[in-house]
N, C-alpha and C. Protein backbone atom coordinates (compact mmCIF):
# COMPACT_ATOMS: atom_id res chain seq x y z
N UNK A 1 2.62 23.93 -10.16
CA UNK A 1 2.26 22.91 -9.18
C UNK A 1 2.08 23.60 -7.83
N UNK A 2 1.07 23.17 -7.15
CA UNK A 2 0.60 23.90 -5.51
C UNK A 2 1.26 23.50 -4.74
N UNK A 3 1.50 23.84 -3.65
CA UNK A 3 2.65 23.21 -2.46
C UNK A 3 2.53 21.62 -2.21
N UNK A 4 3.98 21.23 -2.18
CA UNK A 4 3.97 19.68 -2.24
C UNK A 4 3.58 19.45 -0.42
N UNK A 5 3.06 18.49 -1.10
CA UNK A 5 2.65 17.90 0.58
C UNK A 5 3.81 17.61 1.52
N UNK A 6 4.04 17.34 2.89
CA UNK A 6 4.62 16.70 3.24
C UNK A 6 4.60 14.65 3.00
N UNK A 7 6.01 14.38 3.06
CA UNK A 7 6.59 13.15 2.74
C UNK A 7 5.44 12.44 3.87
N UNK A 8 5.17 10.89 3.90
CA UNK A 8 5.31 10.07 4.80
C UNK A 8 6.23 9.94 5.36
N UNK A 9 5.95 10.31 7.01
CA UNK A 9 7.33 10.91 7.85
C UNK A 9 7.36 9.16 8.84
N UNK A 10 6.52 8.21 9.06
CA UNK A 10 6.41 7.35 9.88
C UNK A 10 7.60 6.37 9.56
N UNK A 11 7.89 5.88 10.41
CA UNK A 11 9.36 5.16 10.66
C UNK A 11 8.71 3.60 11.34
N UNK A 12 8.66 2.89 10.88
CA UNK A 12 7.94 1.73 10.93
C UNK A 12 9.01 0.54 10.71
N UNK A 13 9.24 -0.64 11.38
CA UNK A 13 10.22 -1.52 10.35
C UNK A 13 10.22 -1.92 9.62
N UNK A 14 8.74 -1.67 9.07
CA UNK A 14 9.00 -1.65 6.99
C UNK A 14 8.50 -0.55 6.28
N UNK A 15 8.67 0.47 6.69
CA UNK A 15 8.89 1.96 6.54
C UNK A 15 9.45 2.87 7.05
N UNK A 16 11.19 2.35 6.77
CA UNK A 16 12.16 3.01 7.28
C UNK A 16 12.34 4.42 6.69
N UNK A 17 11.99 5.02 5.85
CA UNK A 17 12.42 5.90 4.68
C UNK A 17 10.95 7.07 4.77
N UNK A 18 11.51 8.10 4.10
CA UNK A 18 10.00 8.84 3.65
C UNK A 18 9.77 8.59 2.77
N UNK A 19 7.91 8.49 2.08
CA UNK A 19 7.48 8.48 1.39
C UNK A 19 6.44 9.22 0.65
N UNK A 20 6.47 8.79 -0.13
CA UNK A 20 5.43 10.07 -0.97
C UNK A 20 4.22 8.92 -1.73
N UNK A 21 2.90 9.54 -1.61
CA UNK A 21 1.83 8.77 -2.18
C UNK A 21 1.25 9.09 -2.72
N UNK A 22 1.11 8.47 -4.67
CA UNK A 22 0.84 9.14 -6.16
C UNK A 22 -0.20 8.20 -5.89
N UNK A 23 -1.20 9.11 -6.72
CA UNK A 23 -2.52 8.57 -7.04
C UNK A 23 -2.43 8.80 -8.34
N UNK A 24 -2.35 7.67 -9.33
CA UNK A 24 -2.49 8.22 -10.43
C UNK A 24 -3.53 7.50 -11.59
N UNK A 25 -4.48 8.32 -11.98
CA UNK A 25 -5.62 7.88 -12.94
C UNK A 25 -4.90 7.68 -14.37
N UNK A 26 -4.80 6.52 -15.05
CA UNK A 26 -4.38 6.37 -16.12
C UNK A 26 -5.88 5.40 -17.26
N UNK A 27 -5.76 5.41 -18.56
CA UNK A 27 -6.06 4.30 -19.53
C UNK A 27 -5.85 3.14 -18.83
N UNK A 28 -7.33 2.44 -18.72
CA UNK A 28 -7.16 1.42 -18.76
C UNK A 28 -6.53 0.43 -20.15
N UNK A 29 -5.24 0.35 -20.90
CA UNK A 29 -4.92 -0.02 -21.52
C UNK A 29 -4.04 -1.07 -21.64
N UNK A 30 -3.62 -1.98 -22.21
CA UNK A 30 -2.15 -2.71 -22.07
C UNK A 30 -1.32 -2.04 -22.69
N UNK A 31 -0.06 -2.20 -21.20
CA UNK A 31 1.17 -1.59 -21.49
C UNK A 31 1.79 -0.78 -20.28
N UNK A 32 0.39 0.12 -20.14
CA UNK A 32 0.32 1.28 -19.35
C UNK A 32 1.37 0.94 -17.95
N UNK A 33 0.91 -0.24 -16.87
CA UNK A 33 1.62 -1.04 -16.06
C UNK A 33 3.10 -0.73 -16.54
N UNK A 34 3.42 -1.45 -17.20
CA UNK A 34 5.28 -1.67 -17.78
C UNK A 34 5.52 -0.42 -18.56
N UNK A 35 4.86 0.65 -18.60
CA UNK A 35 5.73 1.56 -19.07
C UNK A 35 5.75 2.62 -17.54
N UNK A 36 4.52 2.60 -17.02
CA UNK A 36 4.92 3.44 -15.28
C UNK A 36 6.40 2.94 -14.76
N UNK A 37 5.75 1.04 -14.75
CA UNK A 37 7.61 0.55 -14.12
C UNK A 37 8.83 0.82 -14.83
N UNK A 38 8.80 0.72 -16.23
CA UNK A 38 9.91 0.88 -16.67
C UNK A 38 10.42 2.53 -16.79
N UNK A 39 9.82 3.35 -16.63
CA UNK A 39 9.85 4.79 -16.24
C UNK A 39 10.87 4.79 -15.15
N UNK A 40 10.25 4.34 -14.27
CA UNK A 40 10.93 4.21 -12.72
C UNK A 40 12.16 3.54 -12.61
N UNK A 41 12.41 2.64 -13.37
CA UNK A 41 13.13 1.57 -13.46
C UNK A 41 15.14 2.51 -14.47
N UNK A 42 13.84 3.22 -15.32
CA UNK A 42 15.04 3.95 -16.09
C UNK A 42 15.39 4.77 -15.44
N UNK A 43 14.90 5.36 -14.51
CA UNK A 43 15.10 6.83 -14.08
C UNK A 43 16.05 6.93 -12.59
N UNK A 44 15.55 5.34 -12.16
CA UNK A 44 16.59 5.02 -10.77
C UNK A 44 15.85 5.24 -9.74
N UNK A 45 14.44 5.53 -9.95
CA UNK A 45 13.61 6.05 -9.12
C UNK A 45 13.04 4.66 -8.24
N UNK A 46 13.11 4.75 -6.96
CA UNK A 46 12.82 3.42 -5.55
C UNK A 46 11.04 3.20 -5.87
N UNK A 47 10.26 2.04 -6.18
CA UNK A 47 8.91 1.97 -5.89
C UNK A 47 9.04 1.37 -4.85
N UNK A 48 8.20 1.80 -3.60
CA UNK A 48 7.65 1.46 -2.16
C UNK A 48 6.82 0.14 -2.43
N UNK A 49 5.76 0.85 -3.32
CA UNK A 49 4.74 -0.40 -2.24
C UNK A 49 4.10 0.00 -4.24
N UNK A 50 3.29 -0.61 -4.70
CA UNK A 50 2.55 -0.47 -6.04
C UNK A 50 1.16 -1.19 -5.56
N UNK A 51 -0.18 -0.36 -6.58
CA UNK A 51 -1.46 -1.14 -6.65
C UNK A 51 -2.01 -0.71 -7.34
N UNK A 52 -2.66 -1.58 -8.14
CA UNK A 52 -3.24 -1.22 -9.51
C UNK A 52 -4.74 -1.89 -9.55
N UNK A 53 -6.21 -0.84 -9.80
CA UNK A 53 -7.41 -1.62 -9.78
C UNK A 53 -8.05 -0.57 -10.54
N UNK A 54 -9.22 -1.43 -11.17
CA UNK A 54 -9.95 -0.37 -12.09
C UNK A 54 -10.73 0.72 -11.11
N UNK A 55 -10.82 1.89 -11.82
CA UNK A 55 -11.24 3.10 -11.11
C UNK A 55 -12.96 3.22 -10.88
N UNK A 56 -13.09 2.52 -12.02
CA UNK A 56 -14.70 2.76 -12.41
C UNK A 56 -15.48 1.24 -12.59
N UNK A 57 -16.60 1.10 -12.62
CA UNK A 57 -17.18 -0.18 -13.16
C UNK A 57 -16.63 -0.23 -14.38
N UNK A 58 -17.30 0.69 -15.40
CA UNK A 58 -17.12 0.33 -16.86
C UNK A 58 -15.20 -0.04 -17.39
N UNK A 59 -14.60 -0.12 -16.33
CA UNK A 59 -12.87 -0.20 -16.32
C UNK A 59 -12.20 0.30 -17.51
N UNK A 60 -12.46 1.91 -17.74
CA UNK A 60 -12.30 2.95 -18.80
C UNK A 60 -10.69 3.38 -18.33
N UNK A 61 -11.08 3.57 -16.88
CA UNK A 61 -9.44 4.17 -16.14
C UNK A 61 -9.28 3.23 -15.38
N UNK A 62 -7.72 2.98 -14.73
CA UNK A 62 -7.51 2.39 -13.73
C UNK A 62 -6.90 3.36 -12.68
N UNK A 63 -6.73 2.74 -11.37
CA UNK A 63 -6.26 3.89 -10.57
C UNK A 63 -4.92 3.05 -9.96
N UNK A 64 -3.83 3.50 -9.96
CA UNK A 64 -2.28 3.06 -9.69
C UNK A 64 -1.88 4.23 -8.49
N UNK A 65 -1.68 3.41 -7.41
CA UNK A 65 -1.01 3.67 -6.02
C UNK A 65 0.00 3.79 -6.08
N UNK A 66 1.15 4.58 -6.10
CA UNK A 66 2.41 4.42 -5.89
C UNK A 66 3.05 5.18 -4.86
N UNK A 67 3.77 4.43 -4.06
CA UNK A 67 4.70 4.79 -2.95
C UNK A 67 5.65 4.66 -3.28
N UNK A 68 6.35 5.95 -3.16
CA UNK A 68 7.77 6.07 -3.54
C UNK A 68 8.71 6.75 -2.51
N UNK A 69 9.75 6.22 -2.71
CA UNK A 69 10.84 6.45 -1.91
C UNK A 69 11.15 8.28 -2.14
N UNK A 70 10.92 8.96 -1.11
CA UNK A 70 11.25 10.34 -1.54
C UNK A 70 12.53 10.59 -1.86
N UNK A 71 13.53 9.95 -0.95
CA UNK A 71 15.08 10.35 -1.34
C UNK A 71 15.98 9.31 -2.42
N UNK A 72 15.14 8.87 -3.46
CA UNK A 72 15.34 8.33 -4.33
C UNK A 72 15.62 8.92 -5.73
N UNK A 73 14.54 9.85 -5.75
CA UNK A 73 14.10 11.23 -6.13
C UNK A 73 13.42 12.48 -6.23
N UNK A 74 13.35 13.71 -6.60
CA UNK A 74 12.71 14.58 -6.49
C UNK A 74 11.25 14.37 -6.74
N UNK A 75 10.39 14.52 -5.64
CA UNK A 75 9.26 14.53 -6.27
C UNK A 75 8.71 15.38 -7.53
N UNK A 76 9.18 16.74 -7.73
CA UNK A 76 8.61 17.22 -9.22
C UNK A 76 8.97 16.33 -10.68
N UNK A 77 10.24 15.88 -10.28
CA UNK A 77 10.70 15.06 -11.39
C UNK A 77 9.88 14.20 -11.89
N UNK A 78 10.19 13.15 -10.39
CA UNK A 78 8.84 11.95 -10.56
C UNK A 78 7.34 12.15 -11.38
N UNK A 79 6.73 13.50 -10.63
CA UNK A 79 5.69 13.85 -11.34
C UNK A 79 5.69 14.15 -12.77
N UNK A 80 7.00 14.85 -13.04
CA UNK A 80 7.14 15.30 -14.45
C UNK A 80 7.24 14.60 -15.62
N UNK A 81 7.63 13.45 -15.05
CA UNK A 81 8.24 12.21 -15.96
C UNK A 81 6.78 11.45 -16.11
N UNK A 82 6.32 10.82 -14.87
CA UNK A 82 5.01 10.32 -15.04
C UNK A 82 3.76 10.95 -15.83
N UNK A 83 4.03 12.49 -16.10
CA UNK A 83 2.90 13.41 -16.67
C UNK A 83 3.08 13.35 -17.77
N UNK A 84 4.47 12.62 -18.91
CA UNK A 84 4.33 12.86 -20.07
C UNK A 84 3.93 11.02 -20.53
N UNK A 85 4.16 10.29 -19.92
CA UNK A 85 3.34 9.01 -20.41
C UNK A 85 1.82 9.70 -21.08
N UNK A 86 1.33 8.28 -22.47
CA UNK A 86 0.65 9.12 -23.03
C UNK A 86 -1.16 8.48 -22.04
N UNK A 87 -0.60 7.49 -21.45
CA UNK A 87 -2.08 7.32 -21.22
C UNK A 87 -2.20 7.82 -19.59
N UNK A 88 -1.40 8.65 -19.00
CA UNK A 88 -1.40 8.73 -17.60
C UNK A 88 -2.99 10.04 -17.70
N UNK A 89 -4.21 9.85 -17.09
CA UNK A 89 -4.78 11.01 -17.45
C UNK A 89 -4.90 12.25 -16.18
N UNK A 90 -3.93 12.03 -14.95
CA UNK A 90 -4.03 12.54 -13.48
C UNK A 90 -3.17 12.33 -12.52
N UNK A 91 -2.43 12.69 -11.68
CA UNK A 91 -1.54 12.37 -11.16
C UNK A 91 -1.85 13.28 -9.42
N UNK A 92 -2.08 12.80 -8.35
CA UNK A 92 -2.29 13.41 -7.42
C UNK A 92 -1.65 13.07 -6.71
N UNK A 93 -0.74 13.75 -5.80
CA UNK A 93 0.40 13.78 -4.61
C UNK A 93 -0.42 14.02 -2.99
N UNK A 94 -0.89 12.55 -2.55
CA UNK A 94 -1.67 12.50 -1.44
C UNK A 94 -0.84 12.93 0.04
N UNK A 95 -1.44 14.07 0.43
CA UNK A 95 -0.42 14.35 1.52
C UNK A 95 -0.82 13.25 2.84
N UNK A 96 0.11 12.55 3.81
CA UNK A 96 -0.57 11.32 4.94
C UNK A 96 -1.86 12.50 5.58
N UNK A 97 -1.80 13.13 5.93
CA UNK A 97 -3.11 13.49 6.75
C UNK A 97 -4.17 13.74 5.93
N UNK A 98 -4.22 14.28 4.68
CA UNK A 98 -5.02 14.22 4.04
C UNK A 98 -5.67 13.12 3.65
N UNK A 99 -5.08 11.85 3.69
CA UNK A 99 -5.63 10.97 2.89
C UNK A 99 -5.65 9.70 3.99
N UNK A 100 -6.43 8.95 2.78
CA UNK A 100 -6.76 7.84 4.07
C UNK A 100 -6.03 6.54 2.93
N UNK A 101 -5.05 5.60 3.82
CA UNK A 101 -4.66 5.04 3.49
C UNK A 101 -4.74 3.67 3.61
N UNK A 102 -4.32 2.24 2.96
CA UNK A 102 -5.02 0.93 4.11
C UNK A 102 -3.60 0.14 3.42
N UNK A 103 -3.63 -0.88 3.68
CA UNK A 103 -2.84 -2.16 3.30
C UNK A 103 -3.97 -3.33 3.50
N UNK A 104 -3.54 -4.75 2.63
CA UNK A 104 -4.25 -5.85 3.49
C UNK A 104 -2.97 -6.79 3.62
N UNK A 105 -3.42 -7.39 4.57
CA UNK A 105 -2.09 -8.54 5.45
C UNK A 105 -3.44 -9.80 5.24
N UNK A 106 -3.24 -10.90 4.64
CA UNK A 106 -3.27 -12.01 5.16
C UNK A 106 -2.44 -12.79 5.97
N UNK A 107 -2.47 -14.00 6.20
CA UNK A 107 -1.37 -14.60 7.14
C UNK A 107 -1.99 -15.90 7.81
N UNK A 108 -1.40 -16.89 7.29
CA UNK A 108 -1.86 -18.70 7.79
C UNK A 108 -0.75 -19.23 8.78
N UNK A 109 -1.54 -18.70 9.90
CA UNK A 109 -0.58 -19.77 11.17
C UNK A 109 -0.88 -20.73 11.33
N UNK A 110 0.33 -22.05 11.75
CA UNK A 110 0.07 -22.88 12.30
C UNK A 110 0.02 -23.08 13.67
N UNK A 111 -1.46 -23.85 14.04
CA UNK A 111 -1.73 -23.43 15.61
C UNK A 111 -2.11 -24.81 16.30
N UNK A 112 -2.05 -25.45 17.26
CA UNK A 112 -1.77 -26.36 17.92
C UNK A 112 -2.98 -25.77 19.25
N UNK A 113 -3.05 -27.04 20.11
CA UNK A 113 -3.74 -26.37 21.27
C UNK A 113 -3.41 -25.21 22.18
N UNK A 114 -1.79 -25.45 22.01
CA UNK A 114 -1.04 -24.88 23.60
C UNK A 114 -1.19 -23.18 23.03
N UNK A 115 -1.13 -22.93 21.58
CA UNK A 115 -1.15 -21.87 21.23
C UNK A 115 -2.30 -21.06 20.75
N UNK A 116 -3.28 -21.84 20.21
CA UNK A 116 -4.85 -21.09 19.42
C UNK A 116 -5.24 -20.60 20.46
N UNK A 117 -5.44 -20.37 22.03
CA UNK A 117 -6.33 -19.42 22.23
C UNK A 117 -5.67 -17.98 22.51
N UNK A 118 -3.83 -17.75 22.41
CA UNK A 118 -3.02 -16.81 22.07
C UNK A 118 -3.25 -16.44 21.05
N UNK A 119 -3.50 -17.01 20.59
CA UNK A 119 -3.61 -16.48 18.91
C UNK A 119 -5.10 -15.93 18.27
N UNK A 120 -5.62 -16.20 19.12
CA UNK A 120 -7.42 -15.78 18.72
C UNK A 120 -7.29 -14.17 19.52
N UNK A 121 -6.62 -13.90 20.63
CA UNK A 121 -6.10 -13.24 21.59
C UNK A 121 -5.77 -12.03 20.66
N UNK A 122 -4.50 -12.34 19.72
CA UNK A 122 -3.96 -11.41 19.17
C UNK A 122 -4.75 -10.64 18.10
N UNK A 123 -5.71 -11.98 17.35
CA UNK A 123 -6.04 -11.56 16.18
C UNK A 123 -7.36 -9.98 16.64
N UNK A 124 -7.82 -10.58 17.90
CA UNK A 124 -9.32 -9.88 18.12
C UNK A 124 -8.89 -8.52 18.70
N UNK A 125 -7.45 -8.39 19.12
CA UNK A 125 -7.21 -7.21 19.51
C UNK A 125 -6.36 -6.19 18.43
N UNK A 126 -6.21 -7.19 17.31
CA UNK A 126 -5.42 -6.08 16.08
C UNK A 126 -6.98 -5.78 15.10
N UNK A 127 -7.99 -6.61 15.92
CA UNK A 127 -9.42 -6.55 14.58
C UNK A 127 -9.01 -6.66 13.35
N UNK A 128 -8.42 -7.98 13.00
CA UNK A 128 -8.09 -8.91 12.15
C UNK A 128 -9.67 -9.50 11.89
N UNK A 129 -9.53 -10.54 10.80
CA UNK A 129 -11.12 -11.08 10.75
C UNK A 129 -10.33 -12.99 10.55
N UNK A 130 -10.82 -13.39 10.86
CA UNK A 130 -10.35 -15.23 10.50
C UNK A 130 -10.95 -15.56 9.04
N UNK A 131 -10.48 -15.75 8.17
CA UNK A 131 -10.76 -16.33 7.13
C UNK A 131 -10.92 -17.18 6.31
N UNK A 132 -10.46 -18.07 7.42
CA UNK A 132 -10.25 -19.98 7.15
C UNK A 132 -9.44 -20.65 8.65
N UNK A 133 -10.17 -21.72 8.64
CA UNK A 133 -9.53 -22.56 9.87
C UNK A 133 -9.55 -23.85 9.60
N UNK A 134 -8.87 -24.64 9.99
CA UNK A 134 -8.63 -25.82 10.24
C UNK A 134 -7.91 -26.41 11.32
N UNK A 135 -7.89 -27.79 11.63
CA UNK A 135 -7.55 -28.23 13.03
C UNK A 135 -5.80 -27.86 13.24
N UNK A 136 -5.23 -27.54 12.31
CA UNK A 136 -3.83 -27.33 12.49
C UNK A 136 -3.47 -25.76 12.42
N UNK A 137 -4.32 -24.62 11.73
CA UNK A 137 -3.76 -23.81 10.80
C UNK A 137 -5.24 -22.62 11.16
N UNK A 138 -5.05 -21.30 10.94
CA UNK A 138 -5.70 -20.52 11.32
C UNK A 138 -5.34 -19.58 9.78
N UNK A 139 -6.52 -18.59 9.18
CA UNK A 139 -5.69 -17.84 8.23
C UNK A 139 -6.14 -16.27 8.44
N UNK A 140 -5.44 -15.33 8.70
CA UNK A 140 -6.37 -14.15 8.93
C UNK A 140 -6.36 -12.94 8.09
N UNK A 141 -6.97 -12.09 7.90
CA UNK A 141 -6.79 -11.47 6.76
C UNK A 141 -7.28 -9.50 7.92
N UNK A 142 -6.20 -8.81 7.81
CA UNK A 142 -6.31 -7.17 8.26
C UNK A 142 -6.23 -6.58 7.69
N UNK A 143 -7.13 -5.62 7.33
CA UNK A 143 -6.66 -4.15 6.27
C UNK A 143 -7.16 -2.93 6.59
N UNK A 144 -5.60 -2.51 7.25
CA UNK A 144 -5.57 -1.29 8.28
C UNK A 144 -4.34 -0.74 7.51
N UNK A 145 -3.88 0.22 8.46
CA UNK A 145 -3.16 1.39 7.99
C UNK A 145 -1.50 0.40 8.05
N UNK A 146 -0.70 0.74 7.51
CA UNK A 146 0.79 0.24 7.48
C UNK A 146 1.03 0.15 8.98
N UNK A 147 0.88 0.84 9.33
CA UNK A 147 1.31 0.61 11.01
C UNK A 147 0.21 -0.38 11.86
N UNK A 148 -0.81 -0.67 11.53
CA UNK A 148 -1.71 -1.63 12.19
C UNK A 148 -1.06 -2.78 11.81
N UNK A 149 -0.95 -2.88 10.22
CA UNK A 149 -0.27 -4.02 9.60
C UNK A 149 0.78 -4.24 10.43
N UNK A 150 1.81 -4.00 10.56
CA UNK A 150 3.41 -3.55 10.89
C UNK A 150 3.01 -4.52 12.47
N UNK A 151 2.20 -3.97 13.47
CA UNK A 151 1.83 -4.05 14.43
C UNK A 151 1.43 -5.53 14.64
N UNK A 152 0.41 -5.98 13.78
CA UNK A 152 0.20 -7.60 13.88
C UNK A 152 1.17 -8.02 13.10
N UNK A 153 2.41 -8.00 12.47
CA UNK A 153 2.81 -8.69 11.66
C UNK A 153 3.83 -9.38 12.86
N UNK A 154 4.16 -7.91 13.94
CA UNK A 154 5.39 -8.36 15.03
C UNK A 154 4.79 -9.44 16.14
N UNK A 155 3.28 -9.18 16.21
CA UNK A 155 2.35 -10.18 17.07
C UNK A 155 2.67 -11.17 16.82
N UNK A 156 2.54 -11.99 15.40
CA UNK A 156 2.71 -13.43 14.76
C UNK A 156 3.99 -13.29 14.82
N UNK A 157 5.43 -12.88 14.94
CA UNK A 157 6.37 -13.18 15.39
C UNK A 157 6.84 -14.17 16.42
N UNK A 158 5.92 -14.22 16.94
CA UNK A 158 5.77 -15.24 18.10
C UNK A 158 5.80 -16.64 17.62
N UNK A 159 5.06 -16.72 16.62
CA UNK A 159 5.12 -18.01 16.43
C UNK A 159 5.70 -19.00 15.55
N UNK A 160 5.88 -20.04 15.61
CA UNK A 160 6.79 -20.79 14.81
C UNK A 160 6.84 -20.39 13.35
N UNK A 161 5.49 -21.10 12.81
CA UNK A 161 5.24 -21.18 11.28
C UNK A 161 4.29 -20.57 10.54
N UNK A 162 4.81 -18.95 9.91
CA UNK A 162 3.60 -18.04 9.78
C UNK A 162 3.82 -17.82 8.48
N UNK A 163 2.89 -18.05 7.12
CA UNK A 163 3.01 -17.62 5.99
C UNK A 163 2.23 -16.48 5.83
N UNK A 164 3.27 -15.39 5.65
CA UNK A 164 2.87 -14.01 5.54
C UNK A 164 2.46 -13.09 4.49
N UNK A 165 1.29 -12.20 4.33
CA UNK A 165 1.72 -11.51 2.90
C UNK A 165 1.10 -10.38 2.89
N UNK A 166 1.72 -9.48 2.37
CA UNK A 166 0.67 -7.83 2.58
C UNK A 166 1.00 -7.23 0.80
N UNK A 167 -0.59 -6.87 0.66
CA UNK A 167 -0.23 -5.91 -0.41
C UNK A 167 0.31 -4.34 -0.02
N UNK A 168 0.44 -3.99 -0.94
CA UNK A 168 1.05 -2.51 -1.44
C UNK A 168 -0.54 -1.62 -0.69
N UNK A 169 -0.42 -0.59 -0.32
CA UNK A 169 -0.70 0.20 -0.04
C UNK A 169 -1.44 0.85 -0.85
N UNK A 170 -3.22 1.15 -0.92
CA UNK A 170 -3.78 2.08 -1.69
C UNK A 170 -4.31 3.43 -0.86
N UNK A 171 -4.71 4.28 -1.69
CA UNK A 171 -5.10 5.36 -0.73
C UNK A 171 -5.65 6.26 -1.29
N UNK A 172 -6.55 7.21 -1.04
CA UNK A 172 -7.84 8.09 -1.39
C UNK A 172 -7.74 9.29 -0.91
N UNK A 173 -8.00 11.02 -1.16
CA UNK A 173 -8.16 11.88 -0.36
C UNK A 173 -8.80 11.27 0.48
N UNK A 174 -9.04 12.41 1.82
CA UNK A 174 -10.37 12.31 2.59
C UNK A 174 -11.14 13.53 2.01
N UNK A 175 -12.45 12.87 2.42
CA UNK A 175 -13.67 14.11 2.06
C UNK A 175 -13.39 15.39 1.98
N UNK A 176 -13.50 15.89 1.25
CA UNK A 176 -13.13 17.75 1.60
C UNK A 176 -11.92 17.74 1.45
N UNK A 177 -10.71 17.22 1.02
CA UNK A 177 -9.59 17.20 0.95
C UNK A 177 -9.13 17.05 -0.90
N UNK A 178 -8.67 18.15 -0.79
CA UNK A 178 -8.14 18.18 -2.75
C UNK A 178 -6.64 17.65 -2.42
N UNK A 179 -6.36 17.46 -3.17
CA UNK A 179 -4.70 16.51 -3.72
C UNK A 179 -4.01 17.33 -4.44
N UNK A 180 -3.20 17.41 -4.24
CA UNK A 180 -2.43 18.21 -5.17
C UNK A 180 -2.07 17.19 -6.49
N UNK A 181 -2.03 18.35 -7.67
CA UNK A 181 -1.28 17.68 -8.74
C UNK A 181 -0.62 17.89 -9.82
């Protein structure tokens, strides 16, 4: 194995911990899902953030995001364990600068007069997009880096009644950038 990347070193209030970010190409098969988790699950090993989408049109492979807690366990382990599943076909250890990473945050506030033009305020300066409105309720949808997320999530703090939700974290080399694996 080539030099492990450095951890995700960012300290965020919902990324207190380092992390490490597996890219891993598996069979698109059933099962595949619950045997990655139950891997993890046996082994004591922390999942961060999970995302799972087909890799290709023809959905031959899928591609599974995983953020993992580094001091949970060794990353070679992790890798080692994940490399003998039989349908895993790739496993790449995305170092943060190398790679480009996103989250998406939706989020349906309820907004009133005294507050919607604060709130149009916040959304246009995190470059959020609006995704539904109505006379009571606003819904917005961002998909930026964990810390953009992180960033508008403390914005809508402000307000009374915010139904919140962010997926897991996917992520890609950048151009010209190999992965270790």
């Amino acid at each position: 194995m080539s030099a492990t990347p450095e951890p995700f070193l960012g300290t965020t209030d919902h990324t207190p911990v380092r992390h490490h970010i597996l890219s891993v190409l598996v069979e698109n098969k059933a099962g595949v899902l619950a045997r990655i988790a139950g891997l993890f699950a046996r082994r004591g090993f922390n999942i961060y953030s999970l995302a799972v989408a087909p890799a290709e049109s023809g959905a031959r492979f899928s591609r599974v995001t995983i953020v993992v807690d580094a001091e949970s366990a060794p990353l070679e382990q992790i890798v080692g364990q994940l490399d003998k599943l039989v349908n895993v076909v790739a496993i790449s250890d995305l170092s943060p600068k190398d790679a480009l990473e996103r989250e998406l945050l939706l989020a349906t506030i309820q907004t009133n007069v005294d507050n919607r033009t604060s709130l149009l305020d916040i959304i246009a300066s995190a470059g959020a997009a609006i995704v539904d409105v109505d006379a009571r309720s606003v819904t917005v949808m961002l998909a930026a880096t964990p810390g953009g997320c992180d960033e508008l999530e403390r914005a809508l703090e402000a307000f009374a009644d915010v139904e919140l939700h962010r997926t897991g974290r996917v992520a890609l080399p950048r151009l010209g950038k190999t992965a270790s694996a």
